[in-house]
PDB file of N, CA and C in Angstrom:
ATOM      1  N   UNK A   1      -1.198   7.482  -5.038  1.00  0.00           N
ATOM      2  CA  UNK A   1      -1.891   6.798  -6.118  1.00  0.00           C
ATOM      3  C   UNK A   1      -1.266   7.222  -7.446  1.00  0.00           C
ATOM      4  N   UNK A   2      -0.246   6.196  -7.374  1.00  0.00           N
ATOM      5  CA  UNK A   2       0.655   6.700  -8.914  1.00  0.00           C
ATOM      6  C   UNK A   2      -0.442   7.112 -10.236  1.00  0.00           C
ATOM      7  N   UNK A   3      -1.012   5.803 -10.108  1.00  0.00           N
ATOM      8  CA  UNK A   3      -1.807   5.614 -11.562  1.00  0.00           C
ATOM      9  C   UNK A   3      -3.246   6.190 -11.975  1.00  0.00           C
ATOM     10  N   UNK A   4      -3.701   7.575 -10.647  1.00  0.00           N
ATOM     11  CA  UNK A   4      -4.787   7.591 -10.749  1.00  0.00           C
ATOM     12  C   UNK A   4      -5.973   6.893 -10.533  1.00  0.00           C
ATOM     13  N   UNK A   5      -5.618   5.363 -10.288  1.00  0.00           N
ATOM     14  CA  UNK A   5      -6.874   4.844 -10.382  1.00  0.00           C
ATOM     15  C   UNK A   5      -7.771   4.625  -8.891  1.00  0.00           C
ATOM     16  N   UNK A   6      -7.555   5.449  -7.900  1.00  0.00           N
ATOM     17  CA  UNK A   6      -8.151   5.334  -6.800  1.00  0.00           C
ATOM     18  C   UNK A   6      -7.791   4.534  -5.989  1.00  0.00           C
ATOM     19  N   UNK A   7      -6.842   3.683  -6.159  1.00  0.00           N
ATOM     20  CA  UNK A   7      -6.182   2.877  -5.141  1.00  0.00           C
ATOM     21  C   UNK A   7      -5.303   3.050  -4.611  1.00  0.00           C
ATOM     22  N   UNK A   8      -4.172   2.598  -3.442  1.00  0.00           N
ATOM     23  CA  UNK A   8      -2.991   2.348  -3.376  1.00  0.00           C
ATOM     24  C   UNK A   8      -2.482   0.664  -2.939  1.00  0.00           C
ATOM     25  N   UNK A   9      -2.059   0.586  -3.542  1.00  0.00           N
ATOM     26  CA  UNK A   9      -1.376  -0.915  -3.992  1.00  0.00           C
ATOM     27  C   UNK A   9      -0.261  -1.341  -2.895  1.00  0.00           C
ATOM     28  N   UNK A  10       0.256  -2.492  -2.761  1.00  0.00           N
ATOM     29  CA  UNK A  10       1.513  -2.611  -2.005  1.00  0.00           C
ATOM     30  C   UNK A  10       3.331  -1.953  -2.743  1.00  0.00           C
ATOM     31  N   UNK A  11       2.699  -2.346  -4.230  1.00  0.00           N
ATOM     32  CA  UNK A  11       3.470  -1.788  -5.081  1.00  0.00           C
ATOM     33  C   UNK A  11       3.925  -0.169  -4.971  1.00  0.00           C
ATOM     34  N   UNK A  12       3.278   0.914  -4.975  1.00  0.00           N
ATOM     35  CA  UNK A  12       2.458   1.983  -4.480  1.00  0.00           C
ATOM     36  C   UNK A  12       3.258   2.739  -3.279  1.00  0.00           C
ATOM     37  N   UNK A  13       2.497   1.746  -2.439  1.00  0.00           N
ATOM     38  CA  UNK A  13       2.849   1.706  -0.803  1.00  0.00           C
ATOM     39  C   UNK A  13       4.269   1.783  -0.437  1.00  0.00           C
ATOM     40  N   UNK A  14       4.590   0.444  -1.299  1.00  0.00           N
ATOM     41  CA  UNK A  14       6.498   0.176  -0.766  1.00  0.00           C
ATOM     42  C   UNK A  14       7.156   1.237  -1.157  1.00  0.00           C
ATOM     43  N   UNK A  15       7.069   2.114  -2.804  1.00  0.00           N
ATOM     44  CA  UNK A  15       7.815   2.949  -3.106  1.00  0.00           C
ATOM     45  C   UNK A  15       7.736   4.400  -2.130  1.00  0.00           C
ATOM     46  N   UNK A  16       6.227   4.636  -1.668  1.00  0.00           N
ATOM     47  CA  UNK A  16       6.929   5.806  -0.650  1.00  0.00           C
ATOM     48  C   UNK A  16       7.076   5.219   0.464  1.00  0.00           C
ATOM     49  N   UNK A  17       7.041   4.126   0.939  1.00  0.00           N
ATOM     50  CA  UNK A  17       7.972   4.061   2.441  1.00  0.00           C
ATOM     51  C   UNK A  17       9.568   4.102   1.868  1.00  0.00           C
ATOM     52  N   UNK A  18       9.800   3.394   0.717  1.00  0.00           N
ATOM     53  CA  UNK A  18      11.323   3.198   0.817  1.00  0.00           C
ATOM     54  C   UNK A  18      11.851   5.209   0.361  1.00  0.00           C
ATOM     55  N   UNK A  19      11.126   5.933  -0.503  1.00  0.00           N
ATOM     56  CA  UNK A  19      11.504   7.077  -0.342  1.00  0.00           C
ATOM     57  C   UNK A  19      11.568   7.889   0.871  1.00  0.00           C
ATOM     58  N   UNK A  20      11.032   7.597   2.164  1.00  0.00           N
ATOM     59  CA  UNK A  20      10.830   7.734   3.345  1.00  0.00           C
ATOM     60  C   UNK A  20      12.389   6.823   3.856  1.00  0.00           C
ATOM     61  N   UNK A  21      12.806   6.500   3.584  1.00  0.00           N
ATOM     62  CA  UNK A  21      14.127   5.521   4.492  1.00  0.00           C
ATOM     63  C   UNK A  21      13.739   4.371   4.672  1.00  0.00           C
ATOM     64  N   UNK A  22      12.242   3.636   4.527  1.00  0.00           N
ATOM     65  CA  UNK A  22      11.802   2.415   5.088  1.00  0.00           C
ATOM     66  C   UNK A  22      12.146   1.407   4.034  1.00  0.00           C
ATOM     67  N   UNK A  23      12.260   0.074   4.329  1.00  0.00           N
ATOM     68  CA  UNK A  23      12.370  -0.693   3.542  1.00  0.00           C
ATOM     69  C   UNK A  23      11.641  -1.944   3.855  1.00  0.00           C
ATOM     70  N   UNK A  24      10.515  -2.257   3.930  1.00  0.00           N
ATOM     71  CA  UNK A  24       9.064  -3.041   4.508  1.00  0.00           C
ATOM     72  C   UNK A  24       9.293  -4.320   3.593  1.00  0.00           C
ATOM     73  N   UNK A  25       9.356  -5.382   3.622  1.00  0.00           N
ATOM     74  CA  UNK A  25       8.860  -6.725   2.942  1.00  0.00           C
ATOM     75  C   UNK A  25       7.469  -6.570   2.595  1.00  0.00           C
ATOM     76  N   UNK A  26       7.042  -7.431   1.465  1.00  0.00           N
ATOM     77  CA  UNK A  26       6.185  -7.546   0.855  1.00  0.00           C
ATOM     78  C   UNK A  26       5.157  -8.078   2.003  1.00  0.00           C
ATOM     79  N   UNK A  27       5.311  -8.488   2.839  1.00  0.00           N
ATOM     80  CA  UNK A  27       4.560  -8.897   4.172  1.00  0.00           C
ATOM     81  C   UNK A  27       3.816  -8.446   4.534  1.00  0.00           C
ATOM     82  N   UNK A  28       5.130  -7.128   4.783  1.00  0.00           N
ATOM     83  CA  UNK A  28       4.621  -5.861   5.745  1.00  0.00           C
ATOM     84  C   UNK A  28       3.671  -5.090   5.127  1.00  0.00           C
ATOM     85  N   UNK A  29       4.203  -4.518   3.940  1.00  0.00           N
ATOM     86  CA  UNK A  29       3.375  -4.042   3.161  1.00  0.00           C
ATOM     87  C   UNK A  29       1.759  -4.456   3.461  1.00  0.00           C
ATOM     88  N   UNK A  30       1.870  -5.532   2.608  1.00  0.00           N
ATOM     89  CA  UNK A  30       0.063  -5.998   2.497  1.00  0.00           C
ATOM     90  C   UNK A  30      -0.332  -6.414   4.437  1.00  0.00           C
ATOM     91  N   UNK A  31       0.362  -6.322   5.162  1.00  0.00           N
ATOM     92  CA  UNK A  31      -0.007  -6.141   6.466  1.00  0.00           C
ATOM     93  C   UNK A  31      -0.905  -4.084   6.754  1.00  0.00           C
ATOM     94  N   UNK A  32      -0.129  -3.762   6.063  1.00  0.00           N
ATOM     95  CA  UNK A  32      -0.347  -1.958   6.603  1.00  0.00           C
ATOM     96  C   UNK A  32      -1.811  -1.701   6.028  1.00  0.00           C
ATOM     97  N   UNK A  33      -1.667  -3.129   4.568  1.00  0.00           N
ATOM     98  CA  UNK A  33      -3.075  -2.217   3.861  1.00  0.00           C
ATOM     99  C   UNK A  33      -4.169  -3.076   4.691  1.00  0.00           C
ATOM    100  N   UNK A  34      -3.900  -4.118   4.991  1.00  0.00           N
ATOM    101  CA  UNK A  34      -5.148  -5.163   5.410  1.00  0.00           C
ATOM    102  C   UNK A  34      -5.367  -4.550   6.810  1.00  0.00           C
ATOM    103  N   UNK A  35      -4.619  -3.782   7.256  1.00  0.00           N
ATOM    104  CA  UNK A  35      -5.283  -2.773   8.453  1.00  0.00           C
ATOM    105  C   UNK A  35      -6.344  -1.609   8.393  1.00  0.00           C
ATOM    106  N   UNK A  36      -6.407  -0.918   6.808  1.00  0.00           N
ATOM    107  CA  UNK A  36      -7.227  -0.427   6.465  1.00  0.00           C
ATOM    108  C   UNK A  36      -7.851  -0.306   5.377  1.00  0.00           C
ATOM    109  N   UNK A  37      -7.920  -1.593   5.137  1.00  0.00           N
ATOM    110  CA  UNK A  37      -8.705  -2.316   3.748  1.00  0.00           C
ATOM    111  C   UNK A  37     -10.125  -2.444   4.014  1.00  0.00           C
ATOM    112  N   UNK A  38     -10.652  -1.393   4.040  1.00  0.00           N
ATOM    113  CA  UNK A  38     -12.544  -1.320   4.679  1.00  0.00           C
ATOM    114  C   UNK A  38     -12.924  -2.609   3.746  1.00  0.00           C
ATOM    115  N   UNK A  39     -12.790  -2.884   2.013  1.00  0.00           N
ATOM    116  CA  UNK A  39     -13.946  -3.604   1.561  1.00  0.00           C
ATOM    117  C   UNK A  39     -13.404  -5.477   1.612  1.00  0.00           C
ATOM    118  N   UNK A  40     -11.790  -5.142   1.697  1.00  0.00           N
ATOM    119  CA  UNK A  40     -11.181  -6.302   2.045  1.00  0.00           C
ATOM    120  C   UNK A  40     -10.606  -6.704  -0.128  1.00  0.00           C
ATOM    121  N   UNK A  41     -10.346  -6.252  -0.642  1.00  0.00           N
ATOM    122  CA  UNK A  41      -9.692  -6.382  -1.885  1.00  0.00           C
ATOM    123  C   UNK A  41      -8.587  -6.079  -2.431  1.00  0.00           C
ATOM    124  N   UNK A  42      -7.452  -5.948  -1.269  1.00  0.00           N
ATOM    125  CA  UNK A  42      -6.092  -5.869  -1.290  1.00  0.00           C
ATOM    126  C   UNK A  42      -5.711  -4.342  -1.634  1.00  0.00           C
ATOM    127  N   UNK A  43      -6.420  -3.196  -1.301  1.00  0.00           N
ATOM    128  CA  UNK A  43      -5.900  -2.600  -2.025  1.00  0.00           C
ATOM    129  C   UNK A  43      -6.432  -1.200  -0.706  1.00  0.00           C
ATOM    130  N   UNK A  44      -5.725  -0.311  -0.603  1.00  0.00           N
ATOM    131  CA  UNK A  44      -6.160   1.230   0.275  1.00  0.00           C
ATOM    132  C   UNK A  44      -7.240   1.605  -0.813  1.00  0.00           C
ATOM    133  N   UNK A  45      -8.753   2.295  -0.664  1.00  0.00           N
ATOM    134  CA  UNK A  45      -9.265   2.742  -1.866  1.00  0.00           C
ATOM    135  C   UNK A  45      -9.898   4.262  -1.372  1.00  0.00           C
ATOM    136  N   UNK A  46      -9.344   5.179  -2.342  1.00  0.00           N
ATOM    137  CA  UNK A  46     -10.210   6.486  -1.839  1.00  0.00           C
ATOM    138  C   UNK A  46     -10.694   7.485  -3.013  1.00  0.00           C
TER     139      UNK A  46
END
């Protein structure tokens, strides 16, 4: 959560998979979060 604000974003998301070696499409991405998107508002929230 770059920005502090309690989320993680696809934006977010993509930069540590690709620091990890991964390189995910914007697809994939919002695929990983809508797997654990409890309230359903695009976004990981904790």
């Amino acid at each position: 959560d770059k920005d502090g604000d309690g989320q993680i974003t696809t934006k977010e998301l993509g930069t540590v998979m690709r620091s990890l070696g991964q390189n995910p499409s914007e697809s994939e991405l919002q695929d990983m979060i809508n797997e654990v998107d409890a309230d359903n508002n695009g976004t990981i929230d904790f």
